[in-house]
PDB file of N, CA and C in Angstrom:
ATOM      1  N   UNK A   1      -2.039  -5.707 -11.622  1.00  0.00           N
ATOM      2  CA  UNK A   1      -1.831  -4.783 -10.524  1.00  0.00           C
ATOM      3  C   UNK A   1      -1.522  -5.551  -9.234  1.00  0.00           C
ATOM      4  N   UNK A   2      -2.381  -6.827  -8.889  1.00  0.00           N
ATOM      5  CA  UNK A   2      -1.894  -7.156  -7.780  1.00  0.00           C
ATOM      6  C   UNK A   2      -0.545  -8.167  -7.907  1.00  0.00           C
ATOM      7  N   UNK A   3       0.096  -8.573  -9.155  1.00  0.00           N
ATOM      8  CA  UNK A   3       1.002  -8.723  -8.916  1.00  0.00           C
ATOM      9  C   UNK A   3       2.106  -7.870  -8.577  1.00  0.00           C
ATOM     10  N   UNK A   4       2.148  -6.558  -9.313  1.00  0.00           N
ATOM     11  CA  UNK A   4       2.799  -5.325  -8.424  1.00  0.00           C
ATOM     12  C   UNK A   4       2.705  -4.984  -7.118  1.00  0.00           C
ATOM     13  N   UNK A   5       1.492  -5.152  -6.528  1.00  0.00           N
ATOM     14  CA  UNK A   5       1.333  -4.999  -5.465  1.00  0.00           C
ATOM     15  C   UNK A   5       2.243  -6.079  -4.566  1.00  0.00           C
ATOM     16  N   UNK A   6       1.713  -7.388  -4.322  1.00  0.00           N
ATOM     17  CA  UNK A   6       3.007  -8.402  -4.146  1.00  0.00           C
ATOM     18  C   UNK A   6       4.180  -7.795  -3.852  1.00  0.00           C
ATOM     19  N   UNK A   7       4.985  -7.462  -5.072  1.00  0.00           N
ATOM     20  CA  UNK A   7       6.633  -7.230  -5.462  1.00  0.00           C
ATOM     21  C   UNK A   7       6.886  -5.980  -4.356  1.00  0.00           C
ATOM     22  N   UNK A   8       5.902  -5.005  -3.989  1.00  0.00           N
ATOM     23  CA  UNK A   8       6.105  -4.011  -3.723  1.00  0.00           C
ATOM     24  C   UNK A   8       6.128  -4.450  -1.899  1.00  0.00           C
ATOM     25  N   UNK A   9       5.352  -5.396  -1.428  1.00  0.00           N
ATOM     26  CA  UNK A   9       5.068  -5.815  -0.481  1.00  0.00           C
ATOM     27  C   UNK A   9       6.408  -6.328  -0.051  1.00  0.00           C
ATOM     28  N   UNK A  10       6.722  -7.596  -1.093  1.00  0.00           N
ATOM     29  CA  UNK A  10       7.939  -8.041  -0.772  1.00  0.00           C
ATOM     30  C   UNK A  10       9.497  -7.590  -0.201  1.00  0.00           C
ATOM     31  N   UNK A  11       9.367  -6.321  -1.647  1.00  0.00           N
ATOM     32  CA  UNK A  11      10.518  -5.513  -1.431  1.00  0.00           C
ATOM     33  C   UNK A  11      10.236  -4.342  -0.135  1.00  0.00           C
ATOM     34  N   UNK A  12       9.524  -4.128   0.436  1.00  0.00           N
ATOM     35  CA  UNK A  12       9.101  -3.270   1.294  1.00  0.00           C
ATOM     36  C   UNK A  12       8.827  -1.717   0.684  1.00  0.00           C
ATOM     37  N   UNK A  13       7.625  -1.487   1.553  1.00  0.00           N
ATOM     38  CA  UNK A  13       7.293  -0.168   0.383  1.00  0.00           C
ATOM     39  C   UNK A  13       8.123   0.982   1.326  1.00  0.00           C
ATOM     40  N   UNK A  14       9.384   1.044   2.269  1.00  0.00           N
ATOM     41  CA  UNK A  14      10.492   1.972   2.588  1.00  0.00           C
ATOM     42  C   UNK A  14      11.087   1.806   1.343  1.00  0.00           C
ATOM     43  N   UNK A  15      11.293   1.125   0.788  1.00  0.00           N
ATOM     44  CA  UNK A  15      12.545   1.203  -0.094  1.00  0.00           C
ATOM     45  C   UNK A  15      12.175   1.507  -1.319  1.00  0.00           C
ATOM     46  N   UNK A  16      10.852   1.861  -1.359  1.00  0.00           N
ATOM     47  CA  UNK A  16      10.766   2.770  -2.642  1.00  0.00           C
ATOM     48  C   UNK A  16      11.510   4.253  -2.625  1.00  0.00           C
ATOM     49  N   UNK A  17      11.433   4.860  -3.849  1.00  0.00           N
ATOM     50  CA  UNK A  17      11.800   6.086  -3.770  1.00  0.00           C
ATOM     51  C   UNK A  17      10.700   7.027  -3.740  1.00  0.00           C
ATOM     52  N   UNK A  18      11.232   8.118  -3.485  1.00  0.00           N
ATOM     53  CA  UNK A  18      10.013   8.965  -4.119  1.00  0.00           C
ATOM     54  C   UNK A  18       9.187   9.024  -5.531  1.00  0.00           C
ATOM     55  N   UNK A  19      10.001   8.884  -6.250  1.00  0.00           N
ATOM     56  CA  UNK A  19       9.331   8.917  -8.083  1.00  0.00           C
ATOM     57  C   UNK A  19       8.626   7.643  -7.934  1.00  0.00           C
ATOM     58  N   UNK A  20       9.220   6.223  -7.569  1.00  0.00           N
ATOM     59  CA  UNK A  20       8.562   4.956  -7.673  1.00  0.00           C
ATOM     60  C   UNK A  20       6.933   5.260  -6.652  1.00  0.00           C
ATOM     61  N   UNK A  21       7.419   5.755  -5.250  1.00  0.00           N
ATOM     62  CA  UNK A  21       6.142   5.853  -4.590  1.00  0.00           C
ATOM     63  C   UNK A  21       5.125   6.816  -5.314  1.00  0.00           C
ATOM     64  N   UNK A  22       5.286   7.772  -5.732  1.00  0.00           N
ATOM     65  CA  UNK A  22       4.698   8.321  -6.523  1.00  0.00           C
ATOM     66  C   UNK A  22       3.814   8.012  -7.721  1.00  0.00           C
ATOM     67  N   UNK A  23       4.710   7.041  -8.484  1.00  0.00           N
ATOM     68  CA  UNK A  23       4.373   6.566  -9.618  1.00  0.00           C
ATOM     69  C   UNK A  23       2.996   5.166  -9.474  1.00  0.00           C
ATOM     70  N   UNK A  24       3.323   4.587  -8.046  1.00  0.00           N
ATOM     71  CA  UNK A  24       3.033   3.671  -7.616  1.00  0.00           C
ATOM     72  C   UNK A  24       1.211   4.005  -7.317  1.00  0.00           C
ATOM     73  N   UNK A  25       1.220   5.244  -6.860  1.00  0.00           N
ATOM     74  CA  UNK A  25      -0.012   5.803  -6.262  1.00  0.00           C
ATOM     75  C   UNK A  25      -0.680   6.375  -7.792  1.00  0.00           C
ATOM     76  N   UNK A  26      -0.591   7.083  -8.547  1.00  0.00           N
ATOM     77  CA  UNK A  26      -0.707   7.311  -9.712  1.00  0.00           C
ATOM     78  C   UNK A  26      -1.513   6.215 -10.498  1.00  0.00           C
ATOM     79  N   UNK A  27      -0.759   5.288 -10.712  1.00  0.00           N
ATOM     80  CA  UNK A  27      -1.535   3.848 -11.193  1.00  0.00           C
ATOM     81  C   UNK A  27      -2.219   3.746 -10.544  1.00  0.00           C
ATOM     82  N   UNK A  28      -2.482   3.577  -9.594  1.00  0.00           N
ATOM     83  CA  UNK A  28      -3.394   3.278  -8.677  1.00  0.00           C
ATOM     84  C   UNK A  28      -4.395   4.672  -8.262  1.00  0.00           C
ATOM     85  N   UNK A  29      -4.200   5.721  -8.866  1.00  0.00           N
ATOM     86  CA  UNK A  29      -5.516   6.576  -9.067  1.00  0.00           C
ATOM     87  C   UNK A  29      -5.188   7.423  -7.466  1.00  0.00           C
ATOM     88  N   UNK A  30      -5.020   7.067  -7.332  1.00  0.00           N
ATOM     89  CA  UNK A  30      -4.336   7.810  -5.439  1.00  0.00           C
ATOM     90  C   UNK A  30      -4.102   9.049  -5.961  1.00  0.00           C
ATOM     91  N   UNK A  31      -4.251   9.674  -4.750  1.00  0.00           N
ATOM     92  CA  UNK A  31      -3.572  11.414  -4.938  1.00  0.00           C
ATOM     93  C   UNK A  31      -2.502  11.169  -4.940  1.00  0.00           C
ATOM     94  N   UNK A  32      -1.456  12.319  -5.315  1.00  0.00           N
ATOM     95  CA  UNK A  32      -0.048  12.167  -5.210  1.00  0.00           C
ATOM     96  C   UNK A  32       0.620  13.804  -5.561  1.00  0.00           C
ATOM     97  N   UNK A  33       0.206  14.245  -3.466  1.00  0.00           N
ATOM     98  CA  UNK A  33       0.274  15.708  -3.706  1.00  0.00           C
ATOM     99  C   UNK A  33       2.088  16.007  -3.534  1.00  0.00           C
ATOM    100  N   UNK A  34       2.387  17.245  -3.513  1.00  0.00           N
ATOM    101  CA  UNK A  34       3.653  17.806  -2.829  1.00  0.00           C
ATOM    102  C   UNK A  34       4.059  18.305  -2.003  1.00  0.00           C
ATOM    103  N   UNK A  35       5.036  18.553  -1.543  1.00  0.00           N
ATOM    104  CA  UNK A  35       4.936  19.361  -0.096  1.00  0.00           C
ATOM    105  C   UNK A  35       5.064  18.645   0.777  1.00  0.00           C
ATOM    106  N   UNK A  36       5.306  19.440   1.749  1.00  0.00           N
ATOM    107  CA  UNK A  36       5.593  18.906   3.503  1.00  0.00           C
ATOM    108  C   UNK A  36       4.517  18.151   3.916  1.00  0.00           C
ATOM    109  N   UNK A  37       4.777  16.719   4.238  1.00  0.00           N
ATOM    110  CA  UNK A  37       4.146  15.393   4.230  1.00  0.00           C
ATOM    111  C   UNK A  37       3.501  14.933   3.280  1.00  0.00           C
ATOM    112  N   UNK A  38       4.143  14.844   2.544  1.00  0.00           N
ATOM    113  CA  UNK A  38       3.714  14.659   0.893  1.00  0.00           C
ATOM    114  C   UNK A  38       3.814  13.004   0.915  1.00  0.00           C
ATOM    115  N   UNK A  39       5.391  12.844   1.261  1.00  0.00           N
ATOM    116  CA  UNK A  39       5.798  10.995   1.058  1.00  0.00           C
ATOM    117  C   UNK A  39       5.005  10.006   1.982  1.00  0.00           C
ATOM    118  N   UNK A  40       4.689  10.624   3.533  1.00  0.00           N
ATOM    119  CA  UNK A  40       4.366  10.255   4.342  1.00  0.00           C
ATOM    120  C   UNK A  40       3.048   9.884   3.708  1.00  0.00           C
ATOM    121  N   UNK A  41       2.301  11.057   3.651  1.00  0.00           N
ATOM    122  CA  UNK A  41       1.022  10.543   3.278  1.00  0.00           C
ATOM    123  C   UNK A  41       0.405   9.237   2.013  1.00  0.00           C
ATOM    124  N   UNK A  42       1.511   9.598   0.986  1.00  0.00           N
ATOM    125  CA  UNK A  42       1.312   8.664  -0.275  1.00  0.00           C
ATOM    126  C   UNK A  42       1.985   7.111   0.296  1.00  0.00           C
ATOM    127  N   UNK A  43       2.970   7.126   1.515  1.00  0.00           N
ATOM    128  CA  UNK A  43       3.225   5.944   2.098  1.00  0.00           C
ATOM    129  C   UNK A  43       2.009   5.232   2.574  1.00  0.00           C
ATOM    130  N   UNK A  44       1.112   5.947   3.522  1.00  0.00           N
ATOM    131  CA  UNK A  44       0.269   5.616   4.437  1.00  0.00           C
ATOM    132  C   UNK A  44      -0.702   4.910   3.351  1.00  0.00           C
ATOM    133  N   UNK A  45      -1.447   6.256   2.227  1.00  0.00           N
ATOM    134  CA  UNK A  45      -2.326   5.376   1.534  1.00  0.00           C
ATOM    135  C   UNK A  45      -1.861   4.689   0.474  1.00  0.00           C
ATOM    136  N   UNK A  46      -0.600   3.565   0.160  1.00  0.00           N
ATOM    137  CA  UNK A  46      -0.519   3.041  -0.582  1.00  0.00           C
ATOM    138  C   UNK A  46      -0.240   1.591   0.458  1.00  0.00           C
ATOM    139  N   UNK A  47       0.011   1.739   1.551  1.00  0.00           N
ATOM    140  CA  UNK A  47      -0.201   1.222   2.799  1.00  0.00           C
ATOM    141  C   UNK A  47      -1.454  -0.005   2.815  1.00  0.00           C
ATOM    142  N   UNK A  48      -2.462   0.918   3.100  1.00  0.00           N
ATOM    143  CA  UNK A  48      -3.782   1.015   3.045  1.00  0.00           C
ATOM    144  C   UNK A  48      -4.250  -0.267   1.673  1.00  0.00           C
ATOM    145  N   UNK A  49      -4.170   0.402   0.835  1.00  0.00           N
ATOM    146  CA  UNK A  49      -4.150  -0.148  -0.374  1.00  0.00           C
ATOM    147  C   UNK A  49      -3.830  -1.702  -0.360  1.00  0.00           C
ATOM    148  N   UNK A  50      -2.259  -1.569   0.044  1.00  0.00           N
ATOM    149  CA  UNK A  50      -1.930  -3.234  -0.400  1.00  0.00           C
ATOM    150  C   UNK A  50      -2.386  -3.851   0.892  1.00  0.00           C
ATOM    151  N   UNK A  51      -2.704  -3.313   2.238  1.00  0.00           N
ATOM    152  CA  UNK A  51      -3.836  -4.365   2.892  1.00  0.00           C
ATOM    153  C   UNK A  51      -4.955  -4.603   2.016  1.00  0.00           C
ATOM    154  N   UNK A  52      -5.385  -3.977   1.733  1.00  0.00           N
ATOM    155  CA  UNK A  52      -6.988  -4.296   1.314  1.00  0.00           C
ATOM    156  C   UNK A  52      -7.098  -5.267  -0.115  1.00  0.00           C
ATOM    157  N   UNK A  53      -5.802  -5.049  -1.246  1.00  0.00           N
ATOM    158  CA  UNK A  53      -5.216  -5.570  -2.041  1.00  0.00           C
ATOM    159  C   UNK A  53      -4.974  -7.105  -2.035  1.00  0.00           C
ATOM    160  N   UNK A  54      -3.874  -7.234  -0.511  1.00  0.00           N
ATOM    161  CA  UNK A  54      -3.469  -8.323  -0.768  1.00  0.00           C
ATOM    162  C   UNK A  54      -4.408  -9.364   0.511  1.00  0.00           C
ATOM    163  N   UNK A  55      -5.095  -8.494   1.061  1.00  0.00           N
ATOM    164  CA  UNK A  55      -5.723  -9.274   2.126  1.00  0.00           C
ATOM    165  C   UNK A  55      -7.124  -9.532   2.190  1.00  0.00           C
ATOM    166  N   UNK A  56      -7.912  -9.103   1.032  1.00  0.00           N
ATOM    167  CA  UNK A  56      -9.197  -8.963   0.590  1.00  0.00           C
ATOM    168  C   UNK A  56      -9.857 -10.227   1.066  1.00  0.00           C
ATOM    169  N   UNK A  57      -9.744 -11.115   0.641  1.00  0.00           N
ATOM    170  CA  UNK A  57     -10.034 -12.576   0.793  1.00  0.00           C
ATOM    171  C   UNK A  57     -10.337 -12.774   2.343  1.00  0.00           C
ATOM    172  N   UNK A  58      -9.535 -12.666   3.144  1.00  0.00           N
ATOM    173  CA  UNK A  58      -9.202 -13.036   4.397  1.00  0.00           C
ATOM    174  C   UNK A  58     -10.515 -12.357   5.160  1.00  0.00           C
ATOM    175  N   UNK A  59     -11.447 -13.346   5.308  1.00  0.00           N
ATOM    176  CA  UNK A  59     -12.649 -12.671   6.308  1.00  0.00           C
ATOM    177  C   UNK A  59     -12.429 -12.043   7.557  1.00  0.00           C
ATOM    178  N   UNK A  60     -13.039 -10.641   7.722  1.00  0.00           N
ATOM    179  CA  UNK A  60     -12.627 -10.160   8.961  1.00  0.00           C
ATOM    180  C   UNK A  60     -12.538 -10.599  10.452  1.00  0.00           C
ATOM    181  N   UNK A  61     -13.393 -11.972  10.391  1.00  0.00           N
ATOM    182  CA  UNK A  61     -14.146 -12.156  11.554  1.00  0.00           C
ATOM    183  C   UNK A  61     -12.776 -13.312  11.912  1.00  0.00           C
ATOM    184  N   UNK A  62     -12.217 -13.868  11.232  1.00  0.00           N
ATOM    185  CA  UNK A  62     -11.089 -14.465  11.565  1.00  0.00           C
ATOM    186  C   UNK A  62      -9.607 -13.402  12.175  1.00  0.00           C
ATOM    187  N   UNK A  63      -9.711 -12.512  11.488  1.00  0.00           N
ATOM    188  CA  UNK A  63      -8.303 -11.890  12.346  1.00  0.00           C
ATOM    189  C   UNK A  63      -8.913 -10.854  14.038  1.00  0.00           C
ATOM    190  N   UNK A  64     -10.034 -10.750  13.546  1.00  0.00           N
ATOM    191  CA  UNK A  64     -10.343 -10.208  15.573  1.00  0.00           C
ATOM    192  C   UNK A  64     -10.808 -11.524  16.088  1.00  0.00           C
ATOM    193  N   UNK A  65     -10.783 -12.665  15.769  1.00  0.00           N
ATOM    194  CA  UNK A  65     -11.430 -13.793  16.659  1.00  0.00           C
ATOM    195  C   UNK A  65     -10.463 -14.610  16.874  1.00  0.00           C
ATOM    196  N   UNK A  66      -9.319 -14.969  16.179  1.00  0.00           N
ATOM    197  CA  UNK A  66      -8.198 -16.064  15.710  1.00  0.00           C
ATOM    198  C   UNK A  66      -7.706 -16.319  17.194  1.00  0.00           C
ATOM    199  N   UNK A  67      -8.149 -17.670  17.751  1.00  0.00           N
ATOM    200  CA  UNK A  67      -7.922 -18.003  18.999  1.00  0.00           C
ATOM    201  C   UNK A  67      -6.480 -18.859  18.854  1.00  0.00           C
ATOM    202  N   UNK A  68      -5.624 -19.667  17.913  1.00  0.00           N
ATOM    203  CA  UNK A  68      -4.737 -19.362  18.150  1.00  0.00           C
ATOM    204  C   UNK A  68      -3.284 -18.923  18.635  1.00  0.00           C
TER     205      UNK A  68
END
């Protein structure tokens, strides 16, 4: 999964489609309602996702402190 996640990062998650964003959230157990702000929303939390995904590691206390 997190190598999907990656690819999806890479390629930017605009350039999914709808069926892929869809499909994308699905695997990943996400809602994946219909309707007016349907994409928006499955954008936002798949969003969400590959922060927490690909940035897990990264202690919090370094990105609000990073002097830098």
């Amino acid at each position: 999964m997190q190598s999907d996640d990656r690819v999806i990062k890479e390629e930017g998650l605009d350039n999914l489609t709808d069926d892929e964003l869809r499909g994308a959230c699905r695997s990943r157990g996400m809602r994946t309602p219909y309707g007016e702000g349907a994409v928006t929303f499955m954008r936002k939390q798949l969003q969400e996702w590959l922060d927490l995904s690909l940035n897990r590691y990264r202690p919090i206390h370094e990105e609000c402190c990073d002097t830098s």
